[in-house]
N, C-alpha and C. Protein backbone atom coordinates (compact mmCIF):
# COMPACT_ATOMS: atom_id res chain seq x y z
N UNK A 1 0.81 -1.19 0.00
CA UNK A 1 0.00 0.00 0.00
C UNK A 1 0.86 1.26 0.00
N UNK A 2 1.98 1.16 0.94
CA UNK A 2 2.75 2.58 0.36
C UNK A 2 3.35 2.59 -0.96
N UNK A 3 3.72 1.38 -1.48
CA UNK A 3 4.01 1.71 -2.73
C UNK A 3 3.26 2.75 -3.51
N UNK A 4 1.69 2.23 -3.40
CA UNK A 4 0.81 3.02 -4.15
C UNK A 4 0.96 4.58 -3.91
N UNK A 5 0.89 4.64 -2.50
CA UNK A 5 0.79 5.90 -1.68
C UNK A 5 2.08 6.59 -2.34
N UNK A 6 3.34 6.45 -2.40
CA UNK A 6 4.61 6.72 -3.14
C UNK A 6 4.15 7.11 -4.60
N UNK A 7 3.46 6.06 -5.57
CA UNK A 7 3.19 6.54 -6.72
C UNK A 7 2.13 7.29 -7.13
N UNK A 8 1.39 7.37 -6.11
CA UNK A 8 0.43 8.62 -6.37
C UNK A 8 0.82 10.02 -6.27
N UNK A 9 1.79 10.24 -5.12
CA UNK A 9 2.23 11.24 -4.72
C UNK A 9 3.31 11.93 -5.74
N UNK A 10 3.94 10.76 -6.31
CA UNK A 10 4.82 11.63 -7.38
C UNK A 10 4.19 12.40 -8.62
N UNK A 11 2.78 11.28 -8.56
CA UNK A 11 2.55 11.83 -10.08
C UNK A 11 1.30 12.88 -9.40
N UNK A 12 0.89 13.18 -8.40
CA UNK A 12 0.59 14.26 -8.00
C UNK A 12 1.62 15.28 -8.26
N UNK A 13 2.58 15.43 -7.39
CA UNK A 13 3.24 16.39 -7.15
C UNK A 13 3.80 16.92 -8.81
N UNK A 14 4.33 16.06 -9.78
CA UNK A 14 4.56 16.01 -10.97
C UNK A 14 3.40 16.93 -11.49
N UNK A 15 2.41 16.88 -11.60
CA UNK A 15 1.38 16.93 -12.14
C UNK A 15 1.05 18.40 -11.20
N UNK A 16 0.21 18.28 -10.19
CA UNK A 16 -0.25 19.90 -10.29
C UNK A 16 1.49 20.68 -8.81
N UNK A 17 2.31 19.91 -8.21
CA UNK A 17 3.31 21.15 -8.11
C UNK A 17 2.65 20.70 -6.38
N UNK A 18 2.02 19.85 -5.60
CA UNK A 18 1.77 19.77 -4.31
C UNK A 18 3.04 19.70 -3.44
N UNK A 19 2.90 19.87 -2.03
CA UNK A 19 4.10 19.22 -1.39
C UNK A 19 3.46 18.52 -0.63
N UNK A 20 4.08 17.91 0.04
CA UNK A 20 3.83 16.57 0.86
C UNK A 20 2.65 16.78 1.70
N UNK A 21 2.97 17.79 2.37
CA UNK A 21 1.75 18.08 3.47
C UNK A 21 0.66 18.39 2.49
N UNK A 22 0.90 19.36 1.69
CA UNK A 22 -0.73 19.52 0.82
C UNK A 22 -1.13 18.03 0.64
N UNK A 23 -0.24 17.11 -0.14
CA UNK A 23 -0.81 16.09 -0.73
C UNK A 23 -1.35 14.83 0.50
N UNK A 24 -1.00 15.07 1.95
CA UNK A 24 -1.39 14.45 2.93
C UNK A 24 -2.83 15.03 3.34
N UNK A 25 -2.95 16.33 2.98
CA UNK A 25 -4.14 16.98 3.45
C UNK A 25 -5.17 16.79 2.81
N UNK A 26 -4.90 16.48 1.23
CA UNK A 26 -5.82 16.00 0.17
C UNK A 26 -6.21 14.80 0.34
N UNK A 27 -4.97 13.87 0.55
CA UNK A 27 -5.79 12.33 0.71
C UNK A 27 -6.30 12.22 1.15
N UNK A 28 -6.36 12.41 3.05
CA UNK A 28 -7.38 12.61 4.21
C UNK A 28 -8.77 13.06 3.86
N UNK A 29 -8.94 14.25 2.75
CA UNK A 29 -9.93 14.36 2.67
C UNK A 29 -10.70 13.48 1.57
N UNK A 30 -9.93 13.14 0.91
CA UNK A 30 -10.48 12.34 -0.13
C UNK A 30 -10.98 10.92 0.47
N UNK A 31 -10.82 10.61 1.10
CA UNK A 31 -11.15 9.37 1.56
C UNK A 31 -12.62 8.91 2.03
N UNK A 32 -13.13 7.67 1.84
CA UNK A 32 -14.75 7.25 1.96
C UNK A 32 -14.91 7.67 3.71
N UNK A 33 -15.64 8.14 3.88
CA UNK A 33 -16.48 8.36 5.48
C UNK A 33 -16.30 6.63 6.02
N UNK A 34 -15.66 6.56 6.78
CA UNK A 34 -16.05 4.74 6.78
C UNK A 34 -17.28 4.55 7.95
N UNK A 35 -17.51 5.09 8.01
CA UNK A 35 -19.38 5.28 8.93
C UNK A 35 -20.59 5.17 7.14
N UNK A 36 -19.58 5.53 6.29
CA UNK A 36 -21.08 5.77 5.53
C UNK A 36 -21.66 4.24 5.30
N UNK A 37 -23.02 4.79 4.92
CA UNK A 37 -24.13 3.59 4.83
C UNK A 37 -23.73 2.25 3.89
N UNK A 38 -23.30 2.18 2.98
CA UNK A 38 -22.88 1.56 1.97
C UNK A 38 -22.05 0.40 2.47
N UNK A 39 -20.85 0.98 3.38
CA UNK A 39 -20.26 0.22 4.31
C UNK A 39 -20.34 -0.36 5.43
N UNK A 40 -21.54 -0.68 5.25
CA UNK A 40 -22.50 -1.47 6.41
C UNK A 40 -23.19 -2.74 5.91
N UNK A 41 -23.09 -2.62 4.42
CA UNK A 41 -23.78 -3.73 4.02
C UNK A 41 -22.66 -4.93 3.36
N UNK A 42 -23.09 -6.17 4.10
CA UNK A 42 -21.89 -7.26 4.01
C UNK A 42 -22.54 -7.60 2.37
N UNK A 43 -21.80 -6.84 1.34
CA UNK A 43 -21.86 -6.91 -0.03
C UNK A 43 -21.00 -8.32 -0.53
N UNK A 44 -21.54 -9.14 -1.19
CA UNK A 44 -20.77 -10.48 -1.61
C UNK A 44 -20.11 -10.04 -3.14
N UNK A 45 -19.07 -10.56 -3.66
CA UNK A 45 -18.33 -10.61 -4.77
C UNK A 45 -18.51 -11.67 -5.49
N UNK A 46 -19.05 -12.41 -5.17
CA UNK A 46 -20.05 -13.44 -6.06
C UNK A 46 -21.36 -14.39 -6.32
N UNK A 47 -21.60 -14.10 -7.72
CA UNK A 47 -23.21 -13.99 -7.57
C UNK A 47 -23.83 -15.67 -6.86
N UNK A 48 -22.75 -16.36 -7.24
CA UNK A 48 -23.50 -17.64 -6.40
C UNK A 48 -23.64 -17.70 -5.10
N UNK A 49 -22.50 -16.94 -4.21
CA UNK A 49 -22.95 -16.53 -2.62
C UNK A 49 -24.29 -16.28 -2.40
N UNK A 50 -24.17 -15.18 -3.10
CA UNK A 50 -25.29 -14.23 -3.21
C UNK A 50 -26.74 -14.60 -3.36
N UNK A 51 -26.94 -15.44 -4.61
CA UNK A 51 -27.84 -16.53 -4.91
C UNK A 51 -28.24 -17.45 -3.22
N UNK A 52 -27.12 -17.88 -2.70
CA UNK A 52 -27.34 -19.10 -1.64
C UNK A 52 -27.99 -17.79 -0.91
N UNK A 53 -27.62 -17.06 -0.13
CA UNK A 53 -27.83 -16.18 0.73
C UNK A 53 -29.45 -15.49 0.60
N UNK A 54 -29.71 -15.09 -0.47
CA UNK A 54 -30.62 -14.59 -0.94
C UNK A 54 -31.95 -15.65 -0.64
N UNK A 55 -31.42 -16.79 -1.18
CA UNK A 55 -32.34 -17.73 -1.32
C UNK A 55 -33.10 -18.20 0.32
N UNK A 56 -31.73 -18.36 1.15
CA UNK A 56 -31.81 -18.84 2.50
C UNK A 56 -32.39 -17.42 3.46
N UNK A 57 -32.43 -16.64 2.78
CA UNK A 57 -32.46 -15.47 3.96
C UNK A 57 -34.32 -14.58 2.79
N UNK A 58 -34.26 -15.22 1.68
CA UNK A 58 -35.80 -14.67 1.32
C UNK A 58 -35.73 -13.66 0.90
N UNK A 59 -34.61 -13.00 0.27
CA UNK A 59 -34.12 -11.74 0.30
C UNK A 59 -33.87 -11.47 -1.30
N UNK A 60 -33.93 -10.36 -2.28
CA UNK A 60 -33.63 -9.91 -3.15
C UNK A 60 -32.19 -10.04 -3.62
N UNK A 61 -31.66 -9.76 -4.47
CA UNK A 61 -30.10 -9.84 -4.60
C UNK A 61 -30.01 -8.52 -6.14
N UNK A 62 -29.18 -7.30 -5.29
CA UNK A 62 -29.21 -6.13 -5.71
C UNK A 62 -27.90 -6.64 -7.05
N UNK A 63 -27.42 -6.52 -8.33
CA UNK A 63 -26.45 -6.69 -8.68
C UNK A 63 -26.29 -5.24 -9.66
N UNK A 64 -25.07 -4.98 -9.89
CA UNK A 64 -24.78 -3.49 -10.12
C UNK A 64 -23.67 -3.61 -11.31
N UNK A 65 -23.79 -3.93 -12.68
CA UNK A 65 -23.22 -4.26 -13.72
C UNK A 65 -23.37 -3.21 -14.55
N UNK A 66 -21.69 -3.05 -14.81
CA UNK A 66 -21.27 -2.01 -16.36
C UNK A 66 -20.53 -2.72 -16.81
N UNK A 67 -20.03 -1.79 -18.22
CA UNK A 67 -19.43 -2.09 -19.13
C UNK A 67 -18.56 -0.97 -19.20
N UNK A 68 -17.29 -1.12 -19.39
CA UNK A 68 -15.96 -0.07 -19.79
C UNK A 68 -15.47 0.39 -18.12
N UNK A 69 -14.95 1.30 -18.21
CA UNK A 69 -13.86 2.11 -16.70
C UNK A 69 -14.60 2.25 -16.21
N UNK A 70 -14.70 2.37 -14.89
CA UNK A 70 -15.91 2.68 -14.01
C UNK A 70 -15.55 4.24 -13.82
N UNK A 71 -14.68 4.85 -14.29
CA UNK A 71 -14.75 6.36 -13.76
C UNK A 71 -15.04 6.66 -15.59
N UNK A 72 -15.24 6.20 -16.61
CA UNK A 72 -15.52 6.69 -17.60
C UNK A 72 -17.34 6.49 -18.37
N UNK A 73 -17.32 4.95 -17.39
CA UNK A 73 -18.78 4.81 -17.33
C UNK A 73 -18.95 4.56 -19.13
N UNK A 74 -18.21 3.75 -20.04
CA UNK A 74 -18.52 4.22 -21.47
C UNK A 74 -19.36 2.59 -22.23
């Protein structure tokens, strides 16, 4: 994980000119609320779990499918 943290920061700093502390102050804020709602729900990564679970518990099974980058949405 610091690797990542290392290569983000360069190509931050590369890119718009941050220094360390800015770019510490940005991540912090960038980061998911980990209280938010979303992260409360024990979400499965596969649909046959999901299927058993659903089935045993009477319950719907929400599934959330694209196609292309998820930040390009194409």
């Amino acid at each position: 994980m610091k690797a990542l943290w290392l290569v983000s920061f360069i190509f931050v700093h590369a890119t718009f000119g941050l220094t360390e502390a800015e770019f510490q102050k940005l991540h912090r804020e960038l980061q998911p609320n980990p209280k938010a709602t979303w992260r409360t729900i024990p979400w499965k990564t596969s649909v046959l779990d999901a299927q058993a679970a659903a089935a045993r518990e009477g319950k719907p099974i929400f599934i959330w499918a694209m196609d292309g980058h998820p930040l390009g949405c194409t």
